[in-house]
Protein backbone atom coordinates (compact mmCIF):
# COMPACT_ATOMS: atom_id res chain seq x y z
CA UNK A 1 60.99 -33.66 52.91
CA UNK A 2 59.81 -32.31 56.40
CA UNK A 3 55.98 -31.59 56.32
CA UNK A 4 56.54 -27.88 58.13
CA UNK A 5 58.64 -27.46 54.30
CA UNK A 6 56.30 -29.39 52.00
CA UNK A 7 53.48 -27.36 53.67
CA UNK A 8 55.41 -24.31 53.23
CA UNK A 9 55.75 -25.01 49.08
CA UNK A 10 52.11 -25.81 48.93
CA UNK A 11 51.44 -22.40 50.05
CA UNK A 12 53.58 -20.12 48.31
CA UNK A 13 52.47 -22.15 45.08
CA UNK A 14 49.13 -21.01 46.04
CA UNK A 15 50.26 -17.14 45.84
CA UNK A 16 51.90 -17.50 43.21
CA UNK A 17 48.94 -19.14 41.41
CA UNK A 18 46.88 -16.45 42.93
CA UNK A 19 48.97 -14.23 41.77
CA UNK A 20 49.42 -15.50 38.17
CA UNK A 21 45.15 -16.17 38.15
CA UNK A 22 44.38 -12.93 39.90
CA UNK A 23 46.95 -10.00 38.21
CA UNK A 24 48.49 -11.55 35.19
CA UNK A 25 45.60 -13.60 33.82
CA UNK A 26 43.58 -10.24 33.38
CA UNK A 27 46.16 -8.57 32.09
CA UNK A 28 46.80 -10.91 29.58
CA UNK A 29 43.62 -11.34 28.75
CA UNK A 30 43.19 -7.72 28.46
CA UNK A 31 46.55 -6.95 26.54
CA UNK A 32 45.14 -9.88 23.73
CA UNK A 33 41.64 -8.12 23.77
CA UNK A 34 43.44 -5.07 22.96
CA UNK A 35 45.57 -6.83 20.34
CA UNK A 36 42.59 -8.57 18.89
CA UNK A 37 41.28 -5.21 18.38
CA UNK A 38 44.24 -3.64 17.04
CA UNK A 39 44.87 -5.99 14.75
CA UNK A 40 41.16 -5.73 13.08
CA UNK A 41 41.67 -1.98 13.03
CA UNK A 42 45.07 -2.86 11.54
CA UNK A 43 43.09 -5.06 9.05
CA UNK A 44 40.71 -2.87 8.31
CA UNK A 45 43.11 -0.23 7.55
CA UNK A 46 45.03 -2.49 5.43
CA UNK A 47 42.59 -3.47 3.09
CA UNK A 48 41.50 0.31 2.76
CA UNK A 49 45.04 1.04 1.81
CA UNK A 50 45.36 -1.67 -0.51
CA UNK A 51 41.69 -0.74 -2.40
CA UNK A 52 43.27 2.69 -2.03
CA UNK A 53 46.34 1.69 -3.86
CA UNK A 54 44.12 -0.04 -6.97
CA UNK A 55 42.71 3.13 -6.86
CA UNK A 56 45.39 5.43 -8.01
CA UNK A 57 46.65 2.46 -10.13
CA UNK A 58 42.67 2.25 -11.98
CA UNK A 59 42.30 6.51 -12.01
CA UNK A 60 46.08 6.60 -13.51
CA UNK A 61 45.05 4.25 -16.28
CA UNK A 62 41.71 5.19 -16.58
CA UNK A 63 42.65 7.81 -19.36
CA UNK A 64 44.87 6.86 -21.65
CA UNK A 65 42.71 3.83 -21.74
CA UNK A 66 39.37 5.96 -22.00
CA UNK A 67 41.26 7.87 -25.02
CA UNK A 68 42.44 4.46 -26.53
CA UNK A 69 38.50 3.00 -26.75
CA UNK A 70 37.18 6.18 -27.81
CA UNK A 71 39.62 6.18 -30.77
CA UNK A 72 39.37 1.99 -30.86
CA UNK A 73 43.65 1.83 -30.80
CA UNK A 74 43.97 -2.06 -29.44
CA UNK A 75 47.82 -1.35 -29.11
CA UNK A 76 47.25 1.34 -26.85
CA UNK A 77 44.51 -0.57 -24.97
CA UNK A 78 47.14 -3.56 -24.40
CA UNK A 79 50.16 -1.26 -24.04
CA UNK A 80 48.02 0.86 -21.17
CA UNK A 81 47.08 -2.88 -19.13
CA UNK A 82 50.78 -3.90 -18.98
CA UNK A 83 51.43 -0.65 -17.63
CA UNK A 84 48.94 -1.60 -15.03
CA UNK A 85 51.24 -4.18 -13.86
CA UNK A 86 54.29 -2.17 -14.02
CA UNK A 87 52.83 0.25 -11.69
CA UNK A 88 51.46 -1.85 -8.71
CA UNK A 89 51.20 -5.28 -7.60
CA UNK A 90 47.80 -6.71 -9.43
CA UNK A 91 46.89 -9.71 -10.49
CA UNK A 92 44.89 -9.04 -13.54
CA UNK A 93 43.39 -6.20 -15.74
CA UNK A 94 40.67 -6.02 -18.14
CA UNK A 95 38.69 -3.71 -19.98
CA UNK A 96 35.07 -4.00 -21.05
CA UNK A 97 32.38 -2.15 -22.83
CA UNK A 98 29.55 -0.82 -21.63
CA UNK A 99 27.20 -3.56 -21.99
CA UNK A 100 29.80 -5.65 -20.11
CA UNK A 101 31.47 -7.15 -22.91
CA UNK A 102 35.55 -7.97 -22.19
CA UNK A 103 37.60 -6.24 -24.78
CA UNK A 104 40.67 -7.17 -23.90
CA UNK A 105 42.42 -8.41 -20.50
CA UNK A 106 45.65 -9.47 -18.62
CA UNK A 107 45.99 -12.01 -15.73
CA UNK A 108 43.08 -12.75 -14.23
CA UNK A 109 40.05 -11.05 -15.17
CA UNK A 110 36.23 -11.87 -15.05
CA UNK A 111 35.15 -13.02 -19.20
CA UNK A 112 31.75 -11.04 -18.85
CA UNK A 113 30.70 -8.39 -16.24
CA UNK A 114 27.27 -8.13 -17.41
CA UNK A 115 25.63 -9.91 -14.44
CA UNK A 116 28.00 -8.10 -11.56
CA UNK A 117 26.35 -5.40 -9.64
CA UNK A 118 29.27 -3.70 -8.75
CA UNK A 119 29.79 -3.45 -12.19
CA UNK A 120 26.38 -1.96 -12.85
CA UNK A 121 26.69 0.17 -10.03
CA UNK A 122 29.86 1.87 -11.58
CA UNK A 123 27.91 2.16 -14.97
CA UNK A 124 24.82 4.02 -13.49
CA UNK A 125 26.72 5.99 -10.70
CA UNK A 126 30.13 6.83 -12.56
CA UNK A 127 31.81 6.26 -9.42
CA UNK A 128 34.32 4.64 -8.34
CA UNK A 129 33.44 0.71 -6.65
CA UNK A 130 34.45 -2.35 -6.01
CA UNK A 131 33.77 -6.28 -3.74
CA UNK A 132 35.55 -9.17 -3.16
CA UNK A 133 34.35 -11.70 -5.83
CA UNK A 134 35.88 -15.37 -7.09
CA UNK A 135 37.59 -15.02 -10.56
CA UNK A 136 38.92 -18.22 -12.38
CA UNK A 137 38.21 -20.11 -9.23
CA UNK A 138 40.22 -18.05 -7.26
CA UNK A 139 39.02 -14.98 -4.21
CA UNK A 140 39.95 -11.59 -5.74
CA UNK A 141 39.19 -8.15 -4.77
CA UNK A 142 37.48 -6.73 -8.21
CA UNK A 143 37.79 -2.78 -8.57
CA UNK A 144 35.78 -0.90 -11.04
CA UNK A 145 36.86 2.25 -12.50
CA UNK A 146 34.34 4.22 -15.24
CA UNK A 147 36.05 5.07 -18.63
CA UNK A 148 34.34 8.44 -19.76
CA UNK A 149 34.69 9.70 -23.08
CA UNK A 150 35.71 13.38 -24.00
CA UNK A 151 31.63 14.16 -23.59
CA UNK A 152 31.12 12.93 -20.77
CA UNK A 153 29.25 9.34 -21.16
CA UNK A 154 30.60 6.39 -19.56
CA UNK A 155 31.76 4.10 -22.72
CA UNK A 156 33.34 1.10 -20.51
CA UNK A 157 34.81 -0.42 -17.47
CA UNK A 158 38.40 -0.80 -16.09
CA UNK A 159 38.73 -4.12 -13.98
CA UNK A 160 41.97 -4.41 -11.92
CA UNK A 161 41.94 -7.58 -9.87
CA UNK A 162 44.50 -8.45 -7.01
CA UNK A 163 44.39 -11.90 -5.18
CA UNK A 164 42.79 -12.12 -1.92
CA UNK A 165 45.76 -14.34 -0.08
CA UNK A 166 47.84 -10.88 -1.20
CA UNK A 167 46.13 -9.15 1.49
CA UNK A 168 45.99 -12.23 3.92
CA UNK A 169 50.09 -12.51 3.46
CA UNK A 170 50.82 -9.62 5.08
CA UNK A 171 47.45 -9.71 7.74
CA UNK A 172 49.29 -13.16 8.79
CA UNK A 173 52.59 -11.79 8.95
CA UNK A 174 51.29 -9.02 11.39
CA UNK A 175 49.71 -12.03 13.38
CA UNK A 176 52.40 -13.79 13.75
CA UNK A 177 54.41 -10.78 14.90
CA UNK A 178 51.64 -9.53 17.38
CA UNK A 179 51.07 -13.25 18.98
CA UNK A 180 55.01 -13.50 19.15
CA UNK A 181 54.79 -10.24 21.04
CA UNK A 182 51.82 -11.66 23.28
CA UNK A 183 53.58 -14.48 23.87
CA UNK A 184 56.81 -12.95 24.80
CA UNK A 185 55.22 -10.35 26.56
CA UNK A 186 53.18 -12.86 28.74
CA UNK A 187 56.20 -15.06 29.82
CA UNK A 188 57.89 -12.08 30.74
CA UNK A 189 54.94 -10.82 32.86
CA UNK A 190 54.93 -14.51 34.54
CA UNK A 191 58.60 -14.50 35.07
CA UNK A 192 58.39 -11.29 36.55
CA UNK A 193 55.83 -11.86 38.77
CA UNK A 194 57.09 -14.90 40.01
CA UNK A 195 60.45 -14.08 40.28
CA UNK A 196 59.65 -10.89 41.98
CA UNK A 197 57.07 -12.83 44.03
CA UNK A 198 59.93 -15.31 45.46
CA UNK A 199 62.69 -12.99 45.60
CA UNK A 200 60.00 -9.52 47.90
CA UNK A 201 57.93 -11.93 49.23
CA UNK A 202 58.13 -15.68 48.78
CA UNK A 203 61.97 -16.14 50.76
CA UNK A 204 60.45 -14.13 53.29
CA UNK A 205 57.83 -16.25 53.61
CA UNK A 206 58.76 -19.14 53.43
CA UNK A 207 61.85 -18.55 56.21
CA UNK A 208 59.11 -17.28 58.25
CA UNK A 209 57.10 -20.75 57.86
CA UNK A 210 60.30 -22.65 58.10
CA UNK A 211 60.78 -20.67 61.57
CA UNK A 212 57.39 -21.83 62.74
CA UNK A 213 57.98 -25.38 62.26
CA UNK A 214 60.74 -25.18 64.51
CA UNK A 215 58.24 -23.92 67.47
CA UNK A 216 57.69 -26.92 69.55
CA UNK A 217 57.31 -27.08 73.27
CA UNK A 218 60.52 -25.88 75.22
CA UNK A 219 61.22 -23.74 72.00
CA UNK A 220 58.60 -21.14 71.50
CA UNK A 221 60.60 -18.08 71.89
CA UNK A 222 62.19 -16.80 68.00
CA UNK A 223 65.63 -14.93 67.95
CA UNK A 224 65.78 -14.70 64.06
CA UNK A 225 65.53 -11.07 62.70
CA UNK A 226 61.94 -10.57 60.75
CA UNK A 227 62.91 -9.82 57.03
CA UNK A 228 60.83 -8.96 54.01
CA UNK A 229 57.61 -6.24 53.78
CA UNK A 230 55.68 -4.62 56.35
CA UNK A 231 53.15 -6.74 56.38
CA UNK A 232 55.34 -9.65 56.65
CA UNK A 233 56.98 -8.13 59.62
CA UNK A 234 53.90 -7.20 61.80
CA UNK A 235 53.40 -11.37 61.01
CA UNK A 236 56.66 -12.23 62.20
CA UNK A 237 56.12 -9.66 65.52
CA UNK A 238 52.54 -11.41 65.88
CA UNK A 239 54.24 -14.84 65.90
CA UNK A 240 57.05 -13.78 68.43
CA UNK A 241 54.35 -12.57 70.40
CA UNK A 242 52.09 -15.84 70.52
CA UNK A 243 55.73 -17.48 71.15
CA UNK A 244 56.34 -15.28 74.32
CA UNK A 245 52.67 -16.17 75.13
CA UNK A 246 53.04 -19.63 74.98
CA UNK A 247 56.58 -19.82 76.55
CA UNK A 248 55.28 -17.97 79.39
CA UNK A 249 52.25 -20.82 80.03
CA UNK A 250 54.61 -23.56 79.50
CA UNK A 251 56.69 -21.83 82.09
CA UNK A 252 53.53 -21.38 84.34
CA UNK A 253 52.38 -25.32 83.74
CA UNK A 254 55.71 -26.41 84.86
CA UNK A 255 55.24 -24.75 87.99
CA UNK A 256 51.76 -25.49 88.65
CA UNK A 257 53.08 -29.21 87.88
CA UNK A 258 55.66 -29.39 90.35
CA UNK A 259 53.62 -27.06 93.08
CA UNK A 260 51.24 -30.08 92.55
CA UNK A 261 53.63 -32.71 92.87
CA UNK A 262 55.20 -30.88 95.65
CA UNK A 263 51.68 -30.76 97.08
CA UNK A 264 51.58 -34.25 96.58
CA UNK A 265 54.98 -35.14 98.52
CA UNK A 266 53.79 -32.83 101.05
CA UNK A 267 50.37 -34.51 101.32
CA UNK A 268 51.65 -38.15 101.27
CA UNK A 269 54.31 -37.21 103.76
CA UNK A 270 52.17 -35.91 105.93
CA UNK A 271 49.72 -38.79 105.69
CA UNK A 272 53.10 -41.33 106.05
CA UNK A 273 54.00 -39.35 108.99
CA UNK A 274 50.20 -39.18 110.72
CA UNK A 275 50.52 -43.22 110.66
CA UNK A 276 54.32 -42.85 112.07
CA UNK A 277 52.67 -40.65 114.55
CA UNK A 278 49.84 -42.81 115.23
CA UNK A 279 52.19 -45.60 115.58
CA UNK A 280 55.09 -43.80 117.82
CA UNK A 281 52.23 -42.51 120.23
CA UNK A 282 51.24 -45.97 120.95
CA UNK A 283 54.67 -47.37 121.43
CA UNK A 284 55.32 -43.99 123.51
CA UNK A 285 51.93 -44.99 125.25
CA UNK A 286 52.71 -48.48 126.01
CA UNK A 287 56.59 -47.76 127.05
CA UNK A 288 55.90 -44.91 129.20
CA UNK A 289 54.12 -46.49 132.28
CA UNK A 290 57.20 -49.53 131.89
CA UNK A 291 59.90 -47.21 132.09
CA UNK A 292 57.95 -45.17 134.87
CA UNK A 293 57.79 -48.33 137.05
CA UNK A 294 61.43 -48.90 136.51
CA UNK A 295 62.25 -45.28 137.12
CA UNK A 296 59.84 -45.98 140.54
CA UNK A 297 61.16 -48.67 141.32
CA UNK A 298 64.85 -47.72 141.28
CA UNK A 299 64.25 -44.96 143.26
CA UNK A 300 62.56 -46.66 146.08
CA UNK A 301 65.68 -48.52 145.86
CA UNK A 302 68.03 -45.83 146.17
CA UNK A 303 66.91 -44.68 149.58
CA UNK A 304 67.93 -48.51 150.88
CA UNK A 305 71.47 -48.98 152.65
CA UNK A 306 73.33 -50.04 148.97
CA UNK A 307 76.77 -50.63 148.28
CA UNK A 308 78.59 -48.57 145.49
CA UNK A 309 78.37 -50.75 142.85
CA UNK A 310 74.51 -51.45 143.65
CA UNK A 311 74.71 -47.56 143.92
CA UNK A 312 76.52 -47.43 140.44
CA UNK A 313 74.16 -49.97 138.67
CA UNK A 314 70.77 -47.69 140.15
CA UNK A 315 72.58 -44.85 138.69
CA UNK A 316 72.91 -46.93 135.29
CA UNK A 317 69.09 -48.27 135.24
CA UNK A 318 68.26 -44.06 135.56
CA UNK A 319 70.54 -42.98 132.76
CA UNK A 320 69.23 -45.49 130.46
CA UNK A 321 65.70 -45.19 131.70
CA UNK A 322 65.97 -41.04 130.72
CA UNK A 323 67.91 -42.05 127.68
CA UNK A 324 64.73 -43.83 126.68
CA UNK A 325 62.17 -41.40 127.50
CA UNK A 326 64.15 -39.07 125.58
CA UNK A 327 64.12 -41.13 122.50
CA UNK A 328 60.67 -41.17 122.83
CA UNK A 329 60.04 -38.00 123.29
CA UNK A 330 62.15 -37.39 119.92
CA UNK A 331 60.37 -39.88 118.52
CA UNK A 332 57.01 -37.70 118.95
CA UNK A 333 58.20 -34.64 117.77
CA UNK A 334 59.72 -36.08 114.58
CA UNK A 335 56.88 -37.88 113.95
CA UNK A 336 53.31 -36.04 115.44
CA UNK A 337 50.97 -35.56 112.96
CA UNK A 338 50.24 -31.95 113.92
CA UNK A 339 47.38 -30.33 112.73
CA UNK A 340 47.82 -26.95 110.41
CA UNK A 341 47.91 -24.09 113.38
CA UNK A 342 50.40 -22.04 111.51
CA UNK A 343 50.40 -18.31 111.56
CA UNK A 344 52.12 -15.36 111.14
CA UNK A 345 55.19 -15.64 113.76
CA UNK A 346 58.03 -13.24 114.34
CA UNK A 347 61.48 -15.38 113.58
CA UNK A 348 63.96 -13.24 114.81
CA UNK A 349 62.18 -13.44 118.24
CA UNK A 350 61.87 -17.20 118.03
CA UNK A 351 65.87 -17.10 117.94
CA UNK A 352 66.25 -15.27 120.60
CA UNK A 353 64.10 -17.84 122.75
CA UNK A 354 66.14 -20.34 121.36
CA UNK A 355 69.60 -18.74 122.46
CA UNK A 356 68.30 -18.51 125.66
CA UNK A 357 66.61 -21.99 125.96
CA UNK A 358 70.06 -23.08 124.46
CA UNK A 359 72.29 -21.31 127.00
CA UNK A 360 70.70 -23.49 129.88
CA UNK A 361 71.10 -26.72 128.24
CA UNK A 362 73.75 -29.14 129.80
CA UNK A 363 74.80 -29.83 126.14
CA UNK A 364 75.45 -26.29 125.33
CA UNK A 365 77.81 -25.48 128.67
CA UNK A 366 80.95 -24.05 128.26
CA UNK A 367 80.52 -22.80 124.60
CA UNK A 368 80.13 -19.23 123.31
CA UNK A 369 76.85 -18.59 121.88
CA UNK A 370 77.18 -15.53 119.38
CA UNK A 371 74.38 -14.12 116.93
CA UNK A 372 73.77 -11.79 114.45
CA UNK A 373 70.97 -9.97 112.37
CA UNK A 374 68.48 -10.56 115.13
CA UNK A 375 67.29 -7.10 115.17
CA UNK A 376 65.23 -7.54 112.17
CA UNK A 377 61.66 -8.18 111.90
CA UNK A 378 61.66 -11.24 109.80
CA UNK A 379 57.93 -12.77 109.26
CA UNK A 380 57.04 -16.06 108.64
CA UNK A 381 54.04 -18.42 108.83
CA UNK A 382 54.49 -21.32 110.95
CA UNK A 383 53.85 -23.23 114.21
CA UNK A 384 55.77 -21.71 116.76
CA UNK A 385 56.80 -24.93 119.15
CA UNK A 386 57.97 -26.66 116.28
CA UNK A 387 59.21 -23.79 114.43
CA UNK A 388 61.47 -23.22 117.81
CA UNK A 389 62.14 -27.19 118.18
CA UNK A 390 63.47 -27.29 115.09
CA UNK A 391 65.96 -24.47 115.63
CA UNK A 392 66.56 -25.36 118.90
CA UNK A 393 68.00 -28.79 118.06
CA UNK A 394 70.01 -27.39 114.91
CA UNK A 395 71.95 -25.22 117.72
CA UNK A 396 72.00 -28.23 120.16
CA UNK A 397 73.56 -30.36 117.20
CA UNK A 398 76.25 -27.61 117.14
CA UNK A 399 76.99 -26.98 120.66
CA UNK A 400 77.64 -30.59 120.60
CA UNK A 401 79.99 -30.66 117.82
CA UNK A 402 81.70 -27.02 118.37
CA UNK A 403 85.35 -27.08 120.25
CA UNK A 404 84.31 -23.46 121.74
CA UNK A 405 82.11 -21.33 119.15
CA UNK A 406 78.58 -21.23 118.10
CA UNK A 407 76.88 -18.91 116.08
CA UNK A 408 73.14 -17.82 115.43
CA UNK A 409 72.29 -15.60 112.14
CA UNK A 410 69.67 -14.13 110.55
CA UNK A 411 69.94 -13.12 106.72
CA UNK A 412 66.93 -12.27 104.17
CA UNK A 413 67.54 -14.22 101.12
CA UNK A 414 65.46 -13.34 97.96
CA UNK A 415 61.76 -14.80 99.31
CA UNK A 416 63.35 -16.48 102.43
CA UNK A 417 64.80 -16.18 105.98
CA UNK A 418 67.62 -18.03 106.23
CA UNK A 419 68.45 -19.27 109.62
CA UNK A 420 72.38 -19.69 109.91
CA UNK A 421 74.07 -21.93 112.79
CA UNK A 422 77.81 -22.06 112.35
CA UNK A 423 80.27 -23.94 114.43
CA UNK A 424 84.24 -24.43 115.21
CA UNK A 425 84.13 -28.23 115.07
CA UNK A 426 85.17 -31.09 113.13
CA UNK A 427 82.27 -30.27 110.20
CA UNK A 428 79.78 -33.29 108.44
CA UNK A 429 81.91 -34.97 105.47
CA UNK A 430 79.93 -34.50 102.12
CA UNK A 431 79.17 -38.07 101.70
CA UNK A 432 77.27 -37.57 105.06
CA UNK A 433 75.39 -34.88 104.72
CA UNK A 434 72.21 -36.25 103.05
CA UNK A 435 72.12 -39.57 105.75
CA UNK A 436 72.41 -37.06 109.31
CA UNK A 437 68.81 -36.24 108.68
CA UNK A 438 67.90 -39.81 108.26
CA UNK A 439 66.13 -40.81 111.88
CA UNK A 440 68.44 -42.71 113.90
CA UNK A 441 71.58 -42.04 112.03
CA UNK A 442 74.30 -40.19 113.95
CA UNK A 443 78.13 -39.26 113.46
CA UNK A 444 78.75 -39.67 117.46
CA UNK A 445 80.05 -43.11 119.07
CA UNK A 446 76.90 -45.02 120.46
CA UNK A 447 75.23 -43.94 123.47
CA UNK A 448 76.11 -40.32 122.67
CA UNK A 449 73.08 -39.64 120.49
CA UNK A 450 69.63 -40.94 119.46
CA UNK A 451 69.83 -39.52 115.93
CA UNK A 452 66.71 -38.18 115.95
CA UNK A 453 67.48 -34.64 116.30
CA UNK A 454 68.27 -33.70 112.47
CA UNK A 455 65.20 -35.92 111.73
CA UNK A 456 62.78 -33.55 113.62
CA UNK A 457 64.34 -30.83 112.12
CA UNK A 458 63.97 -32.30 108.36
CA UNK A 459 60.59 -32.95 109.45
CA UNK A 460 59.42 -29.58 111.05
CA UNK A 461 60.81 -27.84 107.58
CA UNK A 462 59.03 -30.36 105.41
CA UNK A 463 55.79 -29.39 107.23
CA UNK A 464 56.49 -25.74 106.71
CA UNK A 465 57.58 -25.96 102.93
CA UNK A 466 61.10 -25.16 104.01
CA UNK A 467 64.75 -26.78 103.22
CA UNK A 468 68.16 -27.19 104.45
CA UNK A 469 71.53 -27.10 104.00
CA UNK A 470 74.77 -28.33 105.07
CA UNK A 471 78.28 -26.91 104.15
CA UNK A 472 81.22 -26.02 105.66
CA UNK A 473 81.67 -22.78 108.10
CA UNK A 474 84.41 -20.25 107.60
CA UNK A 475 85.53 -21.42 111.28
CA UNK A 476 86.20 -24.74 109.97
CA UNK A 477 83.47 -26.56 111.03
CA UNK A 478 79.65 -26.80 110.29
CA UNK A 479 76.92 -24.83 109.22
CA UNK A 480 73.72 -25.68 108.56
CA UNK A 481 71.13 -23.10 107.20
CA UNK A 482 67.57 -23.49 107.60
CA UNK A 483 65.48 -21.69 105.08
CA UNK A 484 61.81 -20.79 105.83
CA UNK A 485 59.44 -18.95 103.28
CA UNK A 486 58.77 -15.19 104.25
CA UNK A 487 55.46 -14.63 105.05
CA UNK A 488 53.74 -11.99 102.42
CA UNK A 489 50.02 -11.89 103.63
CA UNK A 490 49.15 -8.14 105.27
C-alpha cells in the first residue's frame, strides 16, 4: 500500500473514532442512563403493582375469613385460603390470631408471627402493611391484612406470601428486552454514523487526500472536480490554490535556473573569448608590422622596370598580403573582448547605415538591395559598431551568395526585432546550417572566403543575448534572421 493511502486510512479512522468517542459515546451513555432510570421507575412501579395486586387479593378475603374466625368454621377458613390461590398468583396463605398464633395456612407461610413487626404494626394500626422477609428459607414479600370482627376489634391476621424471584422474573425479562434495545439501538447509531461518515464525508475525503499524494513537482496544478460538503470544497479550492502557487514558483525557478546558466554561458564565453582576444591581438600585433614590410616592400618594387609576370607575381604578394590583413582584422572583431558600452540604439537606423555601407562594397556590386519596415522606431540596447558589423556582414554573406536580389527587413516579433536578410541564391543545406557560424568554415571554394564572417556575427549576438536563424527564403535562396531583444527601459 502507497503511504499517501495508508496515511489517508489512518486519518479517516481517526474521525470516525472521533466521531464514535465524541457524538455516539455520549449518546449512548446517555440513552443507558436514561434506561437505567426507566427501568428502576419501571421496577418500582412493578413491585407497587404487584403489593397492589396482594392487596385486593388480602381485602377480598379478608371477610369471609374475618366471619369464618369469628364464628370458628375451619371449613370456611380453609375453603376461603384456596380461594386465595384461585384468585391471584401467591405463594402461600395463612391466618393467625391475634397473639400471632398460625391457625391454619397454605403454601408457604411464616409458623408464628409473634416476633414480626410488620405484623405488630398491622395489629396496633389496623392498617394495611407489609416487607420483604425470608419464609421457609426462601425471600418472600409478606402482606398483612387485619381481620376485624362485626365490633370492630382486630381478632387476627391474613398472611399472603408471593416469592421474591416472581417479581425478579419479569424485572429480568424487561432487562433483557431494554439491553437488547440498547444494544440494537447502539449498533445502529455506530453503523449510521459510520456509514454516513464514509459515504458525506469520508469518500470525499479521502479522494481529496488521494489527490494530494499525486502533487509532486511538475504536477502541482489539480483538474479533478471538488466533491463532498462545503467545507470540504473551500479545502479542495485552498489546495488548488497552494497548487497554482507552487506551479507558478517552480515555473519561476526554472527560469531563474536557466537565466543563471545562461548567465553562466554568457560569462564563460565571454571570459573564453577575452583570452581568444588577448591571444588574436598578439598574433594581429606580431603579423601586422611582417605583412606591412612585405606590403612595403612590394611596392617599392613595383615602381622598378618589371616584366609582366614579375608584374603579375607583385600583384599576387598584394592580394594575399590584404587577404591576410583581412583575416586578421576578422579575427579581431570575432574575437575582441569588448567591454559592456551598450545602450539604447535606434535599429532601424543602424540598417539603413548598413544598406548604404553595403551598397559601396565591391562584394555587393551589381545586386539589388531592397528593404522593408525601416520606418519604424525599433529600440534596442547594444553596441552600435558591432551591432552594425554584425548586420553588415549578414548582408555581405548574401550579396555574395544572391544571383541578383537582396533584401533588408524589419519585423517586431513578440519581445524582439527581428532583422531579416533574404536572398535569390543557391540557399545553406540543413546539414550546414549549424557549422557556417563555426570560425573558419565556409561553403565557397578556397581563397573565396575566410569564414569568419558568420563567426563575428554568432559572436556579436551572443554578446547581446541575441540568436539566429537560418532557413530558406521564398526567392529560393537564404535567409537568415537575426533576433535582438527590444529594449524596455524608459
Amino acid at each position: 500500500m502507497k503511504p499517501s493511502l495508508r496515511n489517508a486510512g489512518q486519518i479517516i479512522g481517526s474521525i470516525q473514532l472521533t466521531l464514535v468517542l465524541s457524538i455516539v459515546v455520549p449518546l449512548l451513555v446517555i440513552s443507558a442512563l436514561g434506561i437505567y432510570l426507566g427501568f428502576g421507575a419501571v421496577e418500582k412501579a412493578l413491585n407497587d403493582r404487584l403489593q397492589e395486586d396482594l392487596e385486593l387479593v388480602a381485602r377480598a378475603a379478608s371477610g369471609p375469613l374475618s366471619r369464618a374466625m369469628q364464628e370458628k368454621d375451619e371449613l370456611v377458613i380453609g375453603d376461603s385460603l384456596k380461594s386465595i390461590f384461585r384468585i391471584g398468583r401467591v405463594s402461600g396463605a395463612s391466618v393467625f390470631d391475634k397473639d400471632g398464633a398460625r391457625i391454619a395456612s397454605l403454601g408457604l407461610a411464616d409458623t408464628d408471627v409473634g416476633n414480626s413487626a410488620s405484623a405488630e404494626q398491622v395489629i396496633n394500626s389496623g392498617e394495611l402493611g407489609g416487607a420483604f422477609r425470608r419464609v421457609d428459607g426462601q425471600s418472600v414479600f409478606s402482606h398483612f391484612t387485619p381481620l376485624v370482627a362485626n365490633d370492630g376489634r382486630i381478632q387476627g391476621l391474613l398472611q399472603i406470601t408471593r416469592r421474591r424471584s416472581d417479581f425478579y422474573e419479569l424485572l429480568a425479562s424487561i432487562r433483557l428486552w431494554a439491553v437488547s434495545i440498547w444494544s440494537a439501538l447502539a449498533v445502529t447509531i455506530i453503523l449510521v454514523v459510520v456509514l454516513g461518515h464514509y459515504g458525506a464525508v469520508g469518500r470525499h475525503v479521502s479522494r481529496l487526500l488521494s489527490i494530494m499524494g499525486e502533487l509532486a513537482p511538475g504536477y502541482w496544478r489539480l483538474d479533478a472536480k471538488p466533491s463532498g460538503p462545503r467545507e470540504l470544497r473551500q479545502i479542495y479550492g485552498g489546495v488548488r490554490e497552494m497548487g497554482e502557487r507552487m506551479a507558478r514558483a517552480e515555473e519561476e525557478i526554472k527560469q531563474r535556473v536557466e537565466k543563471e546558466r545562461q548567465l553562466a554561458e554568457r560569462l564563460e564565453y565571454q571570459e573564453k573569448i577575452a583570452m581568444i582576444g588577448r591571444v588574436a591581438g598578439g598574433v594581429a600585433h606580431e603579423l601586422g608590422a611582417p605583412l606591412n614590410v612585405i606590403q612595403g616592400r612590394a611596392d617599392i618594387l613595383a615602381r622598378h622596370e618589371l616584366s609582366s609576370e614579375q608584374r603579375r607575381q607583385l600583384e599576387d604578394i598584394g592580394y594575399q598580403v590584404g587577404r591576410m590583413t583581412t583575416i586578421i582584422q576578422q579575427l579581431l572583431d570575432c574575437f575582441r573582448h569588448v567591454p559592456d558600452s551598450r545602450r539604447p540604439v535606434s535599429l532601424n537606423a543602424v540598417l539603413k547605415n548598413v544598406l548604404d555601407r553595403a551598397g559601396e562594397d565591391k562584394k555587393c556590386r551589381g545586386k539589388r538591395l531592397l528593404s522593408a519596415g525601416l520606418e519604424v522606431d525599433a529600440r534596442v540596447k547594444a553596441e552600435p559598431v558591432r551591432l552594425g558589423l554584425a548586420c553588415l556582414n549578414v548582408v555581405r554573406n548574401a550579396c555574395q551568395a544572391a544571383r541578383s536580389e537582396v533584401v533588408l527587413s524589419l519585423h517586431h516579433a513578440h519581445s524582439e526585432w527581428e532583422v531579416r536578410v533574404d536572398d535569390d541564391g543557391p540557399g545553406i543545406a540543413a546539414e550546414k546550417r549549424e557549422a557556417v557560424f563555426e570560425p573558419f568554415y565556409s561553403t565557397r571554394p578556397a581563397g573565396e572566403g575566410t569564414g569568419l564572417g558568420l563567426a563575428v556575427v554568432s559572436s556579436v549576438l551572443k554578446e547581446h543575448g541575441g540568436r539566429i536563424e537560418i532557413e530558406a527564403s521564398e526567392a529560393g535562396g537564404c535567409r537568415m534572421s537575426l533576433f535582438w531583444p527590444v529594449e524596455t527601459t524608459t
